[in-house]
N, C-alpha and C. Protein backbone atom coordinates (compact mmCIF):
# COMPACT_ATOMS: atom_id res chain seq x y z
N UNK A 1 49.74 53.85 -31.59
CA UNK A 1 48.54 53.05 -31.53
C UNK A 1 48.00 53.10 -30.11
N UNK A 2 46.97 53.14 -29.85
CA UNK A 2 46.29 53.78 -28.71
C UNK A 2 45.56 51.94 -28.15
N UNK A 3 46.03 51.77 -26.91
CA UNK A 3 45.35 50.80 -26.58
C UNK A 3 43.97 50.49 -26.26
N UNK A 4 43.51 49.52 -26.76
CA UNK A 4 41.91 49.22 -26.99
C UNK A 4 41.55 49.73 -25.43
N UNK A 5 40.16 49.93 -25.92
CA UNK A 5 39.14 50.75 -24.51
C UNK A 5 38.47 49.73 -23.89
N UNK A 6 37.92 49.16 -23.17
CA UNK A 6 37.55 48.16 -21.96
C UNK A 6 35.85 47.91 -22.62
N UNK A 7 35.61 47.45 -23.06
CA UNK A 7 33.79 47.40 -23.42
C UNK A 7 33.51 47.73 -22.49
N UNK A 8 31.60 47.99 -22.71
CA UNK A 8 31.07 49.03 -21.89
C UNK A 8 29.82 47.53 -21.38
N UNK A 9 29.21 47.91 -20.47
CA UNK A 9 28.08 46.47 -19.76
C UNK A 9 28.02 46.73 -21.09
N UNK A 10 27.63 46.83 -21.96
CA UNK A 10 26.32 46.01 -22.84
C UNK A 10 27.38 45.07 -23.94
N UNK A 11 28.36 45.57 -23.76
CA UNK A 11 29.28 44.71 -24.24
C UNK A 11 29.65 43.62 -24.23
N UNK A 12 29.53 43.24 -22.40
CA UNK A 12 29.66 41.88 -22.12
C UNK A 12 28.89 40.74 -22.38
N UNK A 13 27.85 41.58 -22.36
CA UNK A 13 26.28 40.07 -22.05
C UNK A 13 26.40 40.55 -23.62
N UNK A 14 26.25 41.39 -24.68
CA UNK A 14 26.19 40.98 -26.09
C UNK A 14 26.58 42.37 -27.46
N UNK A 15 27.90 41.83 -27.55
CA UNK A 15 28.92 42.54 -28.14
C UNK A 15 28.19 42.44 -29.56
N UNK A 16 28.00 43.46 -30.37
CA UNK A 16 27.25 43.93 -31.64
C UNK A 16 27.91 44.14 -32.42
N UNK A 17 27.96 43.60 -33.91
CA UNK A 17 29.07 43.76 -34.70
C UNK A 17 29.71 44.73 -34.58
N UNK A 18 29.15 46.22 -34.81
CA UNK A 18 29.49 47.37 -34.94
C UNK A 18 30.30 48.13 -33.66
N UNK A 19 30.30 47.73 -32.70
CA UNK A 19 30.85 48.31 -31.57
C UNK A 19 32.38 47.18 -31.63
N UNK A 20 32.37 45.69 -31.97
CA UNK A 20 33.59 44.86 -32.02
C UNK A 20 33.65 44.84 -33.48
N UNK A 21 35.04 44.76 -33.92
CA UNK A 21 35.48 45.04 -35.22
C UNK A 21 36.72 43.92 -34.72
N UNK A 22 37.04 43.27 -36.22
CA UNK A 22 37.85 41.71 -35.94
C UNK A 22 39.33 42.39 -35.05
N UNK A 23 39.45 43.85 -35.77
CA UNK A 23 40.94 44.17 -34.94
C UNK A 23 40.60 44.69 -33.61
N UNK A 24 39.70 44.99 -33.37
CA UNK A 24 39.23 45.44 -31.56
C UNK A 24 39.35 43.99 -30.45
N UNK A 25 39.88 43.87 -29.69
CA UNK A 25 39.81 42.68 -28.56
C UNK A 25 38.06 42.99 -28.40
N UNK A 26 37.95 41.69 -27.85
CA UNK A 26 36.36 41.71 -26.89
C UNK A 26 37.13 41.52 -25.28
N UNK A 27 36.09 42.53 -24.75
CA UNK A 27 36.98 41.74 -23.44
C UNK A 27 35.52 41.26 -22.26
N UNK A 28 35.02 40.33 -23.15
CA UNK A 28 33.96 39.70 -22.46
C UNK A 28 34.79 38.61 -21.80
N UNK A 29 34.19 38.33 -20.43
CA UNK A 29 34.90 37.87 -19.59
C UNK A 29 35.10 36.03 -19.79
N UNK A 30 34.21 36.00 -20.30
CA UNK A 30 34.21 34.31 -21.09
C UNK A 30 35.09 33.95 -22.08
N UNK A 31 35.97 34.96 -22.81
CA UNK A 31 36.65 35.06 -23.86
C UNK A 31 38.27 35.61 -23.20
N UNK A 32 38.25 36.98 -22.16
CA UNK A 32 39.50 36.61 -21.33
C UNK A 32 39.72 36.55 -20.62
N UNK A 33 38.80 35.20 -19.59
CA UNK A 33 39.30 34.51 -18.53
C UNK A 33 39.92 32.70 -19.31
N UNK A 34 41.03 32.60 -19.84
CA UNK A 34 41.04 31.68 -21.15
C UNK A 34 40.74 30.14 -19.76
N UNK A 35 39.96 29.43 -20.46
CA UNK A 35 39.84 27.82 -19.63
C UNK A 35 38.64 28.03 -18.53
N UNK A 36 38.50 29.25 -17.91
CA UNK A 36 38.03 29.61 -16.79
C UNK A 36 36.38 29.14 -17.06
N UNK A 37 35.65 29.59 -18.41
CA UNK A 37 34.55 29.40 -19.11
C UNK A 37 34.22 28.00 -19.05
N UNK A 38 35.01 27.18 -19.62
CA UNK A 38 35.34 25.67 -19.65
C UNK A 38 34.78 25.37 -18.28
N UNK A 39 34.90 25.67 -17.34
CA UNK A 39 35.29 25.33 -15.91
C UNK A 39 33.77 25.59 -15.83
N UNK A 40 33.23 26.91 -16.06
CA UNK A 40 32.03 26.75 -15.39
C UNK A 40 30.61 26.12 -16.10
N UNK A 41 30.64 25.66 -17.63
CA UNK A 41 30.21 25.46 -17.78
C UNK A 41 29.78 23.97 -17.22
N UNK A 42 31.52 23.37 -17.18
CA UNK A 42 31.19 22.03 -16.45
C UNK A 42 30.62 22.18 -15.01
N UNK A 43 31.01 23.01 -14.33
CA UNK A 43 30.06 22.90 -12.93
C UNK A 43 28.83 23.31 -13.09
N UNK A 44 28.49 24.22 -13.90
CA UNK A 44 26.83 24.18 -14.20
C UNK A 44 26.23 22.92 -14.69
N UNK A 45 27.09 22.02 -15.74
CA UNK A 45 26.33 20.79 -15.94
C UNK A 45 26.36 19.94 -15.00
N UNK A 46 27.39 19.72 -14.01
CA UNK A 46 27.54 19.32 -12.92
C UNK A 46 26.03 19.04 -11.79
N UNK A 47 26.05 20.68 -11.85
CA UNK A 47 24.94 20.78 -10.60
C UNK A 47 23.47 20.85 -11.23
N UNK A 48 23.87 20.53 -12.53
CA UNK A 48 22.28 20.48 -12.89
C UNK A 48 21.98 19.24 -13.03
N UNK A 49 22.61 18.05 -13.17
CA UNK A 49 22.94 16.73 -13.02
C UNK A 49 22.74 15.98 -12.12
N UNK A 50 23.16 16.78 -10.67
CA UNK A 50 23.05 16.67 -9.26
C UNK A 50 21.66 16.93 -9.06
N UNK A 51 21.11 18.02 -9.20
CA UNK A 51 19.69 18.35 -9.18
C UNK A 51 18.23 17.88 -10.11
N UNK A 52 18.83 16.88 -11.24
CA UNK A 52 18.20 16.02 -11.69
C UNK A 52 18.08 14.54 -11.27
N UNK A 53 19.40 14.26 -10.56
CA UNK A 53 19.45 13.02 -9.85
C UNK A 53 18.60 13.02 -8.30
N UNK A 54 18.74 14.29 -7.99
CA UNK A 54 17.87 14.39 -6.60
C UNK A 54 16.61 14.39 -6.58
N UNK A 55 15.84 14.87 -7.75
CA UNK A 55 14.41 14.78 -7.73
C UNK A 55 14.38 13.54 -8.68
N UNK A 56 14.72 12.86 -8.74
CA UNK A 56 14.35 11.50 -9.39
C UNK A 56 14.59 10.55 -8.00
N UNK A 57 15.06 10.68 -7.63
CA UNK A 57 15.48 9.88 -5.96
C UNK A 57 14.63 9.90 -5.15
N UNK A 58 14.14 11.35 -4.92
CA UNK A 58 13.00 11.82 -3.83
C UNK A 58 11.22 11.23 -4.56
N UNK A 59 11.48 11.43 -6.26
CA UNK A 59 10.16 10.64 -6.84
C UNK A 59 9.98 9.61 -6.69
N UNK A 60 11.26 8.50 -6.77
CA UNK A 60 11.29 7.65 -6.31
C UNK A 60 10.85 6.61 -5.35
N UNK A 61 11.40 7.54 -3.98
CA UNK A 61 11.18 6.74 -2.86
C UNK A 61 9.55 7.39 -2.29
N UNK A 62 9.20 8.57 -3.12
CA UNK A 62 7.89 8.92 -2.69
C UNK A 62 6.72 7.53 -3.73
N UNK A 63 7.49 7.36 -4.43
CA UNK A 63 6.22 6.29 -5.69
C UNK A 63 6.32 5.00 -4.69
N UNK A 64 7.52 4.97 -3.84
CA UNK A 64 7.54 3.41 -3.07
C UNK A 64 7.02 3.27 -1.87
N UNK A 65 6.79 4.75 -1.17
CA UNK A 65 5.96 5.10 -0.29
C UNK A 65 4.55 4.49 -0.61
N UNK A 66 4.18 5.86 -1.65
CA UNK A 66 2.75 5.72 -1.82
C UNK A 66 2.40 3.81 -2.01
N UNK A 67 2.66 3.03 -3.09
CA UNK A 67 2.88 2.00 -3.71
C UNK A 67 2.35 0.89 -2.27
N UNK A 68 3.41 1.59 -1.31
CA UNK A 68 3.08 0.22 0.04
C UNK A 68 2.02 0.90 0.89
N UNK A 69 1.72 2.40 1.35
CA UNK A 69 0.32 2.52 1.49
C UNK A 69 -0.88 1.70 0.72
N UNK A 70 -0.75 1.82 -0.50
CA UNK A 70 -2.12 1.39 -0.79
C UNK A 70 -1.95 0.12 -0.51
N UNK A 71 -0.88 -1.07 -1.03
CA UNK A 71 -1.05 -2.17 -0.90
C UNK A 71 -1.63 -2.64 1.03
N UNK A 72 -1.18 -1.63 1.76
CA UNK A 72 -1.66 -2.08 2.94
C UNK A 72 -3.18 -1.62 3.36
N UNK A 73 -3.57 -0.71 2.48
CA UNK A 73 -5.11 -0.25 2.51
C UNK A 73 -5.75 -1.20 1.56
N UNK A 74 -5.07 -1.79 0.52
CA UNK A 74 -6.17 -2.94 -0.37
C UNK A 74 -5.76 -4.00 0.87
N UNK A 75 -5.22 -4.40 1.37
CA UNK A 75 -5.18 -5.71 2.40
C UNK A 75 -4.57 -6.68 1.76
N UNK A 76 -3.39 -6.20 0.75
CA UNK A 76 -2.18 -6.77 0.00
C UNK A 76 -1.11 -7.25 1.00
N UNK A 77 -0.52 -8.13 1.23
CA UNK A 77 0.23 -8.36 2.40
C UNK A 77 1.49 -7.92 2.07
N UNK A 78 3.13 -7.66 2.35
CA UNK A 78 4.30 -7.84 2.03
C UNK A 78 4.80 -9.14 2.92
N UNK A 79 5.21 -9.97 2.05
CA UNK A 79 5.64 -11.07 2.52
C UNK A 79 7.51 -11.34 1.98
N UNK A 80 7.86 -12.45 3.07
CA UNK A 80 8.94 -12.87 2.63
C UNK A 80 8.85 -14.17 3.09
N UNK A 81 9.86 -14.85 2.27
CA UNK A 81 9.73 -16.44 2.22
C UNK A 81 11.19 -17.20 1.96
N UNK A 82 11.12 -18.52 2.48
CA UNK A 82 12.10 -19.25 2.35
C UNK A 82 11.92 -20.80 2.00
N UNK A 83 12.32 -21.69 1.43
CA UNK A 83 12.35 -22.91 0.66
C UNK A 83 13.42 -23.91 1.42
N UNK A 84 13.21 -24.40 2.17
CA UNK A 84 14.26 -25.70 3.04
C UNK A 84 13.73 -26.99 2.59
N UNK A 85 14.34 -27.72 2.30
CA UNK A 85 14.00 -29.42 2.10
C UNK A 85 12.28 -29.69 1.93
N UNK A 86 11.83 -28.86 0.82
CA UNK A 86 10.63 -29.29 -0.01
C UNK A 86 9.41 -28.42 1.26
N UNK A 87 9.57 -27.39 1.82
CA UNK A 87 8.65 -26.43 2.93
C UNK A 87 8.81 -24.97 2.57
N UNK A 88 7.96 -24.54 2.21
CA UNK A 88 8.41 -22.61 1.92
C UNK A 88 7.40 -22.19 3.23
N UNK A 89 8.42 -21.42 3.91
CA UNK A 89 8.60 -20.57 5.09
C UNK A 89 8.04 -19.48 4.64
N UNK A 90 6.73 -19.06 5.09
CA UNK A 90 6.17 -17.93 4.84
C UNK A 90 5.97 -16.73 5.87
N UNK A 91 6.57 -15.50 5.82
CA UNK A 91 6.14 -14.68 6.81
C UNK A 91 5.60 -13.41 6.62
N UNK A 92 4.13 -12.95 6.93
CA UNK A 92 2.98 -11.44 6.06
C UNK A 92 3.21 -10.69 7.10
N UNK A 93 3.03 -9.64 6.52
CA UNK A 93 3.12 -7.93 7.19
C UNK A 93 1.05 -7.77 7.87
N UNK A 94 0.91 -7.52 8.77
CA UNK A 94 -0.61 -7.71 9.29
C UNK A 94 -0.69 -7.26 10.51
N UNK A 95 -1.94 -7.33 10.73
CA UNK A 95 -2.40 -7.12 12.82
C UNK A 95 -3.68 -8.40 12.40
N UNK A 96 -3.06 -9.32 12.70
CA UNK A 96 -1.81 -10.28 12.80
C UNK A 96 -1.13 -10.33 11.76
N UNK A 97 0.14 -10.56 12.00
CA UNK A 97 0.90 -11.01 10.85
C UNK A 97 0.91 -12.62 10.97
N UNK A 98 1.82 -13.79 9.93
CA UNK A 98 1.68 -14.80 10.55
C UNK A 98 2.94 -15.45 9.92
N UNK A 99 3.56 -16.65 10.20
CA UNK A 99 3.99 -17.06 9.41
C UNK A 99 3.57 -18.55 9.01
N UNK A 100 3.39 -19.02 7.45
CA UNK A 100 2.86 -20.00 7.18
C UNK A 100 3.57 -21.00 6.67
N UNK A 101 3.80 -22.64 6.72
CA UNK A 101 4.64 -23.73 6.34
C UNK A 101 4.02 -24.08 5.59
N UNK A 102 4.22 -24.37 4.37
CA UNK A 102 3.15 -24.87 3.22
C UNK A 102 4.60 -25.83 2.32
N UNK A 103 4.07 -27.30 2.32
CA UNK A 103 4.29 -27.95 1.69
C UNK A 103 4.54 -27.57 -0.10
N UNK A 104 5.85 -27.65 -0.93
CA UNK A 104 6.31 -27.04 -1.86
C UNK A 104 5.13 -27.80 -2.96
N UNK A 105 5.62 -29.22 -2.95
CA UNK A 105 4.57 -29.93 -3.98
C UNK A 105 3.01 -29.81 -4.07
N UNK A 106 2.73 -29.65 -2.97
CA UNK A 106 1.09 -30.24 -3.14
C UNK A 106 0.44 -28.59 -2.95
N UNK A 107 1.43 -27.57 -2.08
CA UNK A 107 0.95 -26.82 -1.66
C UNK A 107 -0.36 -26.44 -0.51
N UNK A 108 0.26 -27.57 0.40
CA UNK A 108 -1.27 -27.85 1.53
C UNK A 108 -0.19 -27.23 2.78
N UNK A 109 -0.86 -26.29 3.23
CA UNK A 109 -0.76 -25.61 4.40
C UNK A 109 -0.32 -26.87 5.47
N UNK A 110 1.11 -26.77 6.07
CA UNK A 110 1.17 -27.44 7.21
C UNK A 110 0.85 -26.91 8.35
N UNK A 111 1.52 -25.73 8.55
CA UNK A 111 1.28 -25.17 10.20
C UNK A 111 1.01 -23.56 9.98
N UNK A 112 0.49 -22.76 11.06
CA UNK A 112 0.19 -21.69 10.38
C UNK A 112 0.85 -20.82 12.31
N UNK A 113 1.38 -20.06 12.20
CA UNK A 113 2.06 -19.44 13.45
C UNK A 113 1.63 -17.47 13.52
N UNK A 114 1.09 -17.15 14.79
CA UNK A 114 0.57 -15.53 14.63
C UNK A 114 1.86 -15.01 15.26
N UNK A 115 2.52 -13.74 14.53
CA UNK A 115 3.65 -13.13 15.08
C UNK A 115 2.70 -12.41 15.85
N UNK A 116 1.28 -11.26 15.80
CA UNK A 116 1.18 -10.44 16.21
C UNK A 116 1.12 -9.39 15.48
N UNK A 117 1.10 -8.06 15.79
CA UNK A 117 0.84 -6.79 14.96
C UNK A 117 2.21 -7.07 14.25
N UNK A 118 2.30 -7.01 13.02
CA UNK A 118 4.18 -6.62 12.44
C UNK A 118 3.21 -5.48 10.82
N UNK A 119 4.22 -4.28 11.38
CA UNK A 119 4.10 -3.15 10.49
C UNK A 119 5.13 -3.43 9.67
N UNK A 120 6.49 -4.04 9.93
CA UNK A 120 7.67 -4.10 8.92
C UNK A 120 7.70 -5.38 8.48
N UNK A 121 8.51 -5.82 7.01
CA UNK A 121 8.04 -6.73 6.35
C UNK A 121 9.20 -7.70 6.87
N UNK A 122 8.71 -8.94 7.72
CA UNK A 122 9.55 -9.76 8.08
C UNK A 122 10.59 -9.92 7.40
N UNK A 123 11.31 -10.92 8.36
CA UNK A 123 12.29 -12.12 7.72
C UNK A 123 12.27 -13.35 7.92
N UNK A 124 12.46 -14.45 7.26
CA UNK A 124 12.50 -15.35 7.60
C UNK A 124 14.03 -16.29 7.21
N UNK A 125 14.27 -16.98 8.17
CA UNK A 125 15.45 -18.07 8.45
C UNK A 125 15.56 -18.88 9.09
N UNK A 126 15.85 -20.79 8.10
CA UNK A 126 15.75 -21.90 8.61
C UNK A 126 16.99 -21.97 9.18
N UNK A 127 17.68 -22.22 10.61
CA UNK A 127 18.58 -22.69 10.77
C UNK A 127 18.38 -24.14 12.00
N UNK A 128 18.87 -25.28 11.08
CA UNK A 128 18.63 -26.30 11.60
C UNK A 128 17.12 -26.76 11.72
N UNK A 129 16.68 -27.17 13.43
CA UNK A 129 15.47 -27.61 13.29
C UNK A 129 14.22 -26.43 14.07
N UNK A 130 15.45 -25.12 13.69
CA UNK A 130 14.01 -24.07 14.16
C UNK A 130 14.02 -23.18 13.16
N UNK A 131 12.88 -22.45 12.52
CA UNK A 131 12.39 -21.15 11.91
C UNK A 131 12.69 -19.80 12.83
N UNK A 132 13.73 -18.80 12.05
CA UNK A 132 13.68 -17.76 12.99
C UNK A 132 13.11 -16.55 12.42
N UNK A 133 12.24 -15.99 12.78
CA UNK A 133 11.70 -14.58 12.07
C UNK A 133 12.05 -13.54 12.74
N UNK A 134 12.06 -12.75 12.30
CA UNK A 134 12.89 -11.06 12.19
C UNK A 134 12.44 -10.12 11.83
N UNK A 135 12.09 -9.20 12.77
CA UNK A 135 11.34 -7.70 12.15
C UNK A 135 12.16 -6.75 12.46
N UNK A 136 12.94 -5.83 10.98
CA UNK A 136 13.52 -5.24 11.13
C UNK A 136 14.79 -5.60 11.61
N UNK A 137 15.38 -6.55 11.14
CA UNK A 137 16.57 -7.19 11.91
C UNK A 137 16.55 -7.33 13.06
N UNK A 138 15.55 -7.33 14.01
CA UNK A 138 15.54 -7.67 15.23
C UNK A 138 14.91 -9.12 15.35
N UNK A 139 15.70 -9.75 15.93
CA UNK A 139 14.79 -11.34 16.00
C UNK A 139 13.64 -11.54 17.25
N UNK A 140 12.54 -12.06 16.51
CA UNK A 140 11.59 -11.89 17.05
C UNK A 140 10.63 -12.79 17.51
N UNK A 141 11.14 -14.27 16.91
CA UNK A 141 10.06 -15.33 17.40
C UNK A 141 10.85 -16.55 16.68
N UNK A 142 11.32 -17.32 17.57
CA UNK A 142 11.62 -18.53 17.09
C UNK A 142 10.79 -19.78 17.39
N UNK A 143 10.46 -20.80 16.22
CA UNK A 143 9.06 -21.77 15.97
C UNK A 143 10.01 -22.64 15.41
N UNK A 144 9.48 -23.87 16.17
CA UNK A 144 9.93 -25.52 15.78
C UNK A 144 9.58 -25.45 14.46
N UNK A 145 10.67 -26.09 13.27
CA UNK A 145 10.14 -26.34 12.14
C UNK A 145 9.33 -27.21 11.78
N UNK A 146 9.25 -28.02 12.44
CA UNK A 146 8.01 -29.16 12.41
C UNK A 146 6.63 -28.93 12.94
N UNK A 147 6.10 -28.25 13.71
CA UNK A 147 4.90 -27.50 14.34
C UNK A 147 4.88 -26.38 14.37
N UNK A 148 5.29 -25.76 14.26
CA UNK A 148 5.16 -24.56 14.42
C UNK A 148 5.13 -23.48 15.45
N UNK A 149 5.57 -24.67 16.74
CA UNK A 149 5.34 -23.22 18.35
C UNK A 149 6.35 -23.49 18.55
N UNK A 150 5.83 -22.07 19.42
CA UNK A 150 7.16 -21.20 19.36
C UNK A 150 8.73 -21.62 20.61
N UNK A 151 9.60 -21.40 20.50
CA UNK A 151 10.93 -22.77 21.02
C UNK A 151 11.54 -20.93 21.75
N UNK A 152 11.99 -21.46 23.14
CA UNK A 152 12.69 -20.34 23.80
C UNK A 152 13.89 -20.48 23.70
């Protein structure tokens, strides 16, 4: 018995009944590299997985881009805020930015404070009897909670 002959290229990419016969081996390389196939199919789903998660990430943070352009071209503010003993601590993104004390119940403006140009969207934090605001984690202006100017 004469040992089987090695398929020829056209064999590999697509073996035709007539050239493989059930007693002929195939020796397409997906068939005898045994597990090896397995292997790559999972790293192809792998990296196509990877490369679906990356352009959903990059769409992403481009839709959250665009999203805060316009809101700063309609003259939409980004604000952040805080709630202490019946006062919400208000602080807007602006040239000026500001931060505003507005009474929770009635909602009547108590004190109204100008940070100045702020491009990044504050912070605000009551500790004790002063308001501290924060741009960009950098602290940036501390204001009496009761008036509103500003305490060194």
């Amino acid at each position: 018995m004469a040992a089987p002959q090695r398929a020829t290229e056209s064999h590999l990419c697509r073996p035709s009944r007539s050239s493989v016969s059930p007693r002929t081996p195939c020796y397409h390389p997906a068939v005898t590299e045994k597990g090896k196939s397995g292997k790559r199919v999972v790293l192809v789903l792998l990296a196509a997985a990877l490369g679906v998660s990356l352009i959903a990430w990059l769409a992403a943070s481009r839709l959250e881009r665009d999203t805060e352009a316009r809101q700063r071209a309609a003259g939409e503010a980004e604000t952040s805020a805080v709630i202490s003993e019946g006062v919400m601590f208000e602080a807007t993104v602006g040239d000026p930015g500001f931060v505003v004390a507005k009474d929770v119940g009635s909602g009547k403006e108590l004190w109204r404070a100008e940070l100045g140009a702020v491009t990044a969207k504050p912070g605000v934090k009551v500790v004790g009897e002063v308001v501290e605001v924060e741009i960009a984690g950098t602290p940036w202006m501390t204001l009496d909670r009761t008036t509103g100017e500003a305490v060194d």
